[in-house]
Protein backbone atom coordinates (compact mmCIF):
# COMPACT_ATOMS: atom_id res chain seq x y z
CA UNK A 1 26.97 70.03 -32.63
CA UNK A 2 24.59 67.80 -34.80
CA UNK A 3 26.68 64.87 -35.38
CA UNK A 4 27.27 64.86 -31.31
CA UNK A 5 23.68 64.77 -30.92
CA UNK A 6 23.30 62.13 -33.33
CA UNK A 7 26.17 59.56 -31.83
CA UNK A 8 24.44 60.17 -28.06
CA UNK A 9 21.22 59.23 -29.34
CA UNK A 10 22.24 56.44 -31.24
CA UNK A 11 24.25 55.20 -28.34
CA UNK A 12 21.77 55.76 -26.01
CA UNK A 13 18.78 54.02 -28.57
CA UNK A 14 21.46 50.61 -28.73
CA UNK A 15 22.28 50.83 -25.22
CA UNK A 16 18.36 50.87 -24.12
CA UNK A 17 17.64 47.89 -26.24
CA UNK A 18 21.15 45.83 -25.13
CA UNK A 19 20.01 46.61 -21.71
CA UNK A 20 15.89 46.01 -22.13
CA UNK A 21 17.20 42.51 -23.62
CA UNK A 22 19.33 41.69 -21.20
CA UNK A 23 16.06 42.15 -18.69
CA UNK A 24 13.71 40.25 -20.19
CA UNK A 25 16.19 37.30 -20.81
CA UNK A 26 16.38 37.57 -16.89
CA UNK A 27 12.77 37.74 -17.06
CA UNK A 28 12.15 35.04 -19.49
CA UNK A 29 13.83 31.74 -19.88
CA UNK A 30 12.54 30.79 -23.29
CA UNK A 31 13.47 33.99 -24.26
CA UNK A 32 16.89 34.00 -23.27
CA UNK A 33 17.19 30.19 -24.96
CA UNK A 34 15.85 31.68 -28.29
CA UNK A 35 18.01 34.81 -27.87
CA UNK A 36 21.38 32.68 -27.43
CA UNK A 37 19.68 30.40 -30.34
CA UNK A 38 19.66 33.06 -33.08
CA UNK A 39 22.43 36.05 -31.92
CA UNK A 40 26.08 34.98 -32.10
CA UNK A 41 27.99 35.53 -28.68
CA UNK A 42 24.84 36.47 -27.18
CA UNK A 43 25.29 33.34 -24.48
CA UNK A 44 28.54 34.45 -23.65
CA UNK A 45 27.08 38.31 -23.12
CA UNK A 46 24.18 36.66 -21.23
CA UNK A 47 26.31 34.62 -18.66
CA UNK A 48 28.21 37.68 -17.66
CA UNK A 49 25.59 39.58 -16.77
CA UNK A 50 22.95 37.18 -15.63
CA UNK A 51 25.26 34.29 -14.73
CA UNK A 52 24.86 30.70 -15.81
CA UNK A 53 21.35 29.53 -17.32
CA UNK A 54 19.00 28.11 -15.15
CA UNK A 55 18.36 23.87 -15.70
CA UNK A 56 15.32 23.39 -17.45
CA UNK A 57 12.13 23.03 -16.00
CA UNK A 58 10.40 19.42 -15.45
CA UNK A 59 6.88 19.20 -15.81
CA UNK A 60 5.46 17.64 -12.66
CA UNK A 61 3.47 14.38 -13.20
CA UNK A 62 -0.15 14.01 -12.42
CA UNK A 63 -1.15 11.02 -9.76
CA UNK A 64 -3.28 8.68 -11.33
């Protein structure tokens, strides 16, 4: 039927882009950060399937 078709794609279109986020927060660390900024729950969705975030980066110093 039509409206089967529809609810597959649809599932299938939100599923891609859960699971193409979910990537490139793995990916991307400033991503992630901005991600868990801006979308409610989003850390929570994050640490189950990428585990905790990882510390922040320090810049290394340059020797005189």
């Amino acid at each position: 039927s039509a409206a089967g078709k529809i609810v597959a794609a649809s599932l299938l279109t939100v599923g891609g882009g859960l699971g193409g986020t979910i990537l490139y927060a793995k990916w991307d660390p400033k991503f992630r950060a901005n991600v868990e900024k801006s979308v409610p729950y989003s850390d929570q969705l994050f640490e189950m399937a990428l585990g905790p975030p990882p510390p922040p980066l320090v810049p290394l110093q340059k020797k005189p």
